[in-house]
PDB file of N, CA and C in Angstrom:
ATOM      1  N   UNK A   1      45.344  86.290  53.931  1.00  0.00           N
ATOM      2  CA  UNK A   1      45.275  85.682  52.617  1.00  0.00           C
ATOM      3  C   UNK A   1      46.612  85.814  51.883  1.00  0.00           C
ATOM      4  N   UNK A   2      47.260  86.730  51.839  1.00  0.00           N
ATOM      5  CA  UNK A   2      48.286  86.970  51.481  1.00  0.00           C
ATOM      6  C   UNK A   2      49.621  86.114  52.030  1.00  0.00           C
ATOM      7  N   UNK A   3      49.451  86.227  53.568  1.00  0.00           N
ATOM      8  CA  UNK A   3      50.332  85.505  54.035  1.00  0.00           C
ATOM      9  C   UNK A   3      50.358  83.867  53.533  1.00  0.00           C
ATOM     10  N   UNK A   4      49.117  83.328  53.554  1.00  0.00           N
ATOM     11  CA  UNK A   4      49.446  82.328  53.070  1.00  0.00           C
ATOM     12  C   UNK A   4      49.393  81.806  51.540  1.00  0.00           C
ATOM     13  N   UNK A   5      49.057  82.335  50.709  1.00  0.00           N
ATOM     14  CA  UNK A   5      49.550  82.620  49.155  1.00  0.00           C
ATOM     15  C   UNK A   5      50.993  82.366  49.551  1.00  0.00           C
ATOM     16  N   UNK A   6      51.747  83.925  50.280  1.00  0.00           N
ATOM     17  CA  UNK A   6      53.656  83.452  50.115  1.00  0.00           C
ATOM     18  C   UNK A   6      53.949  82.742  50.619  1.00  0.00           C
ATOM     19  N   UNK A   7      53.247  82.159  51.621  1.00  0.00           N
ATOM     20  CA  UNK A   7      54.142  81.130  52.373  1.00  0.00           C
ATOM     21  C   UNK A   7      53.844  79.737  51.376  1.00  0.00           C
ATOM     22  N   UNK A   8      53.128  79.462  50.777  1.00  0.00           N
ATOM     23  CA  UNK A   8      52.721  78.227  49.725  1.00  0.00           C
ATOM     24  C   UNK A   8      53.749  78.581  48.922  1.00  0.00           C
ATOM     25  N   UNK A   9      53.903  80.174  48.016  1.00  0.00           N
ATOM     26  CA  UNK A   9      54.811  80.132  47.429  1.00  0.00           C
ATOM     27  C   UNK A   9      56.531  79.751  47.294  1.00  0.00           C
ATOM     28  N   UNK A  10      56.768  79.903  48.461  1.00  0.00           N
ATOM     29  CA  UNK A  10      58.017  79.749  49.154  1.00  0.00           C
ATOM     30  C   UNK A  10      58.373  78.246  49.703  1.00  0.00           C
ATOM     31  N   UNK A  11      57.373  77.740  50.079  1.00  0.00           N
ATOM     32  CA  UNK A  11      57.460  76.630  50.345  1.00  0.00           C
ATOM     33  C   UNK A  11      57.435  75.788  48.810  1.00  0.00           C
ATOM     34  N   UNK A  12      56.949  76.166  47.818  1.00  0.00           N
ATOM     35  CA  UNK A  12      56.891  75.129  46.246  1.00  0.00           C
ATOM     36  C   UNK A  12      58.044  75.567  46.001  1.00  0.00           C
ATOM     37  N   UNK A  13      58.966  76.752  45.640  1.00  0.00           N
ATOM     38  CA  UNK A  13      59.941  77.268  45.724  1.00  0.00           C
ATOM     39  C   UNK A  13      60.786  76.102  46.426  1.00  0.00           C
ATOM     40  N   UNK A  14      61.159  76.307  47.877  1.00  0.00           N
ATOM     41  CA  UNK A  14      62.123  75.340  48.565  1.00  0.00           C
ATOM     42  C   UNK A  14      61.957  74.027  47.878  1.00  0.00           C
ATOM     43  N   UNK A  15      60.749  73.418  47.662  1.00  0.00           N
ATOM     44  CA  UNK A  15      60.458  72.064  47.442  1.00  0.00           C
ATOM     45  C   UNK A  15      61.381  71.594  45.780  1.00  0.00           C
ATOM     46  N   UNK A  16      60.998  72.446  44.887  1.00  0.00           N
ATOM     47  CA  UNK A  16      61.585  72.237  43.666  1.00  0.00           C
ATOM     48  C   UNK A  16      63.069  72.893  43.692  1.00  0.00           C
ATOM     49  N   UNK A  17      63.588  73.235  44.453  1.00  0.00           N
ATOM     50  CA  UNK A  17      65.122  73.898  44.824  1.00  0.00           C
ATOM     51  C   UNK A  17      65.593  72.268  45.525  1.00  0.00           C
ATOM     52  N   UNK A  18      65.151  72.038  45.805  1.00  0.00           N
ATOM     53  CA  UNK A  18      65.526  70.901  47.011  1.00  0.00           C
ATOM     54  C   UNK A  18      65.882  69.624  46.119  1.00  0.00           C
ATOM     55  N   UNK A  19      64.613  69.591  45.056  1.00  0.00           N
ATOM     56  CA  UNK A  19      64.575  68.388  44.731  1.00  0.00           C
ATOM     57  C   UNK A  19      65.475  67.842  43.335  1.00  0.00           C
ATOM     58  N   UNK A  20      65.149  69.735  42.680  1.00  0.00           N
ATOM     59  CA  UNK A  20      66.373  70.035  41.671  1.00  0.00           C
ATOM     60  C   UNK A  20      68.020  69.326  42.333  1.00  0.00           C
ATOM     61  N   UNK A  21      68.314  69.856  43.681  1.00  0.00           N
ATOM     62  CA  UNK A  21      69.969  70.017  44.086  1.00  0.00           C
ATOM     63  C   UNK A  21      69.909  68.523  44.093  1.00  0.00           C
ATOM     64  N   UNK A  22      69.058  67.489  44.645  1.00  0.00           N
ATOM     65  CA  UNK A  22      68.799  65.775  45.010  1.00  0.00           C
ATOM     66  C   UNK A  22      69.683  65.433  43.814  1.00  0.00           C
ATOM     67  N   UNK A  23      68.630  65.749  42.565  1.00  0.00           N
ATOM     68  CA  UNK A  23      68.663  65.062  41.079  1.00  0.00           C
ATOM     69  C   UNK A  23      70.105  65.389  40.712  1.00  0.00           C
ATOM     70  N   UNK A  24      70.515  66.563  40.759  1.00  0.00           N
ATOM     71  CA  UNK A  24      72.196  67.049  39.925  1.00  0.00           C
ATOM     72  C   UNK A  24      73.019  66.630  40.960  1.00  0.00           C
ATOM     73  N   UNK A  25      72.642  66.322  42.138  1.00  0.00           N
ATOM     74  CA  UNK A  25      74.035  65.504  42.906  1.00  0.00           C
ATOM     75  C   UNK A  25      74.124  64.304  42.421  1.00  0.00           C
ATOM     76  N   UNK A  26      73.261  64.004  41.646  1.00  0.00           N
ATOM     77  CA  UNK A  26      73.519  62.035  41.553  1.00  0.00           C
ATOM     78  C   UNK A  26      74.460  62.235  39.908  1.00  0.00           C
ATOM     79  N   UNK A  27      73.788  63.455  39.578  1.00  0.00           N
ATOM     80  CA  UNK A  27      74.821  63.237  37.993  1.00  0.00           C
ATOM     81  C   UNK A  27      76.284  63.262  37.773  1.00  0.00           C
ATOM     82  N   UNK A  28      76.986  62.198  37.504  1.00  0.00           N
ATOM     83  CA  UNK A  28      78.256  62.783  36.971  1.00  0.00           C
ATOM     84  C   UNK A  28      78.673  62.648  36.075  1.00  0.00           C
ATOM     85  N   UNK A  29      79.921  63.699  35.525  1.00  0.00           N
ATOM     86  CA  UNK A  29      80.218  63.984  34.194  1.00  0.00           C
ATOM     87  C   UNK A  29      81.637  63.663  34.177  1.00  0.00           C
ATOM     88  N   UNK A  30      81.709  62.644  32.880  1.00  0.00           N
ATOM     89  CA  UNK A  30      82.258  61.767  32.522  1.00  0.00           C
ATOM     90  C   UNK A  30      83.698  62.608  31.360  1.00  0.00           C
ATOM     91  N   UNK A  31      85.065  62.600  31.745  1.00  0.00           N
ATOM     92  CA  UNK A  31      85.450  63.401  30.571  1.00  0.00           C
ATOM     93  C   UNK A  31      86.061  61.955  29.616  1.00  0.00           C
ATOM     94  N   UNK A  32      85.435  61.865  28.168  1.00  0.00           N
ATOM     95  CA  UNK A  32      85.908  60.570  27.475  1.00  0.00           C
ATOM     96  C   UNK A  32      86.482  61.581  26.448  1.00  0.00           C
ATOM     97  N   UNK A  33      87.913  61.152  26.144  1.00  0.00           N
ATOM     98  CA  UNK A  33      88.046  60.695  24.911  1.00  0.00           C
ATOM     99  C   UNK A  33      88.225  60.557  23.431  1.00  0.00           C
ATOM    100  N   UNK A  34      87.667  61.291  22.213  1.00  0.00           N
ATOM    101  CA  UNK A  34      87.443  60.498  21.177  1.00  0.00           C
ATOM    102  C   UNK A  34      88.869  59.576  20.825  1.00  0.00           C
ATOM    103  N   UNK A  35      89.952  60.434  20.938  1.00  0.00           N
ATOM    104  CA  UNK A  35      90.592  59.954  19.875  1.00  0.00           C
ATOM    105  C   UNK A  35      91.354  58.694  19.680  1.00  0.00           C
ATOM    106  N   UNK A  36      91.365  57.436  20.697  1.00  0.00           N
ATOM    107  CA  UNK A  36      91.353  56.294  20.528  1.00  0.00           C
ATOM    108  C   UNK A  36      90.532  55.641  19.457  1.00  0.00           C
ATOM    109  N   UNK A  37      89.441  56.115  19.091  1.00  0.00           N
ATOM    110  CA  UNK A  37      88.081  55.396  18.241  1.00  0.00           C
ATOM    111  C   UNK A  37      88.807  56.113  17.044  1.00  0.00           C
ATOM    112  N   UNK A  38      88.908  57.218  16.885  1.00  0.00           N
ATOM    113  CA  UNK A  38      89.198  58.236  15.656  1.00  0.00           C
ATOM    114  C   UNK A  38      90.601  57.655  14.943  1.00  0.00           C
ATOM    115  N   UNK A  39      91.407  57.037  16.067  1.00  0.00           N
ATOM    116  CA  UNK A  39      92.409  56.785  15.191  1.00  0.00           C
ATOM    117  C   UNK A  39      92.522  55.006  14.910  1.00  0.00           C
ATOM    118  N   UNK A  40      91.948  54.418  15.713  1.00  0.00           N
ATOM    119  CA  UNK A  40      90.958  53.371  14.829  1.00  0.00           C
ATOM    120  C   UNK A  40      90.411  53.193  13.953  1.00  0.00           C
ATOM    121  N   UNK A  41      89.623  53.926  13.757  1.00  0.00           N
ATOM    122  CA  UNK A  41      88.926  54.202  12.700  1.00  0.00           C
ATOM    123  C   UNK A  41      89.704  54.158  11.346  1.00  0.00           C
ATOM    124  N   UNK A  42      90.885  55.161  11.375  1.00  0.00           N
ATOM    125  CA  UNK A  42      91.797  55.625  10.774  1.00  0.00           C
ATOM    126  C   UNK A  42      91.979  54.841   9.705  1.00  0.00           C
ATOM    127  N   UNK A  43      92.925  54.098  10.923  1.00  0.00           N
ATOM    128  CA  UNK A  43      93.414  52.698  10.658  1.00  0.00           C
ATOM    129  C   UNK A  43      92.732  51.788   9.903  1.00  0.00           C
ATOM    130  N   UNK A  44      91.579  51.724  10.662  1.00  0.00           N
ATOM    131  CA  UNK A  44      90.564  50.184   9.482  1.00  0.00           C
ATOM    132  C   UNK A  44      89.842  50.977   8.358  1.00  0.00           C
ATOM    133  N   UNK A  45      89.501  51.807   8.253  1.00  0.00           N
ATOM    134  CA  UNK A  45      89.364  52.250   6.887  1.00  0.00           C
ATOM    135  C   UNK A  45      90.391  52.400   6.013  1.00  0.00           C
ATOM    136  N   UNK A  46      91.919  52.574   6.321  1.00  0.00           N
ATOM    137  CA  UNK A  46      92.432  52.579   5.289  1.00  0.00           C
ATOM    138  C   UNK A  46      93.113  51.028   4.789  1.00  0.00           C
ATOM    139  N   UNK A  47      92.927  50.175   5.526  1.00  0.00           N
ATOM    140  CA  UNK A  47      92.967  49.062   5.460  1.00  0.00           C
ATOM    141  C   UNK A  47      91.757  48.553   4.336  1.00  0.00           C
TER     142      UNK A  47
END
């Protein structure tokens, strides 16, 4: 009984480890920026 309690456990474990690493490989992070807009901005407001 035990044995298979951990082995379920371990196995939901791997499964959400697995599926977590899937999801954050597809993300990437983007470095933008502001201060093109900021000094735009600048500009047409003091206009």
């Amino acid at each position: 009984m035990k044995f298979f309690l951990l082995s379920r456990l371990i196995l939901s474990f791997a499964l959400a480890v697995g599926i977590n690493g899937a999801a954050s490989a597809q993300t990437a992070l983007l470095n933008v920026s502001y201060d093109p807009t900021r000094e735009f901005y600048q500009d047409f407001n003091a206009a």
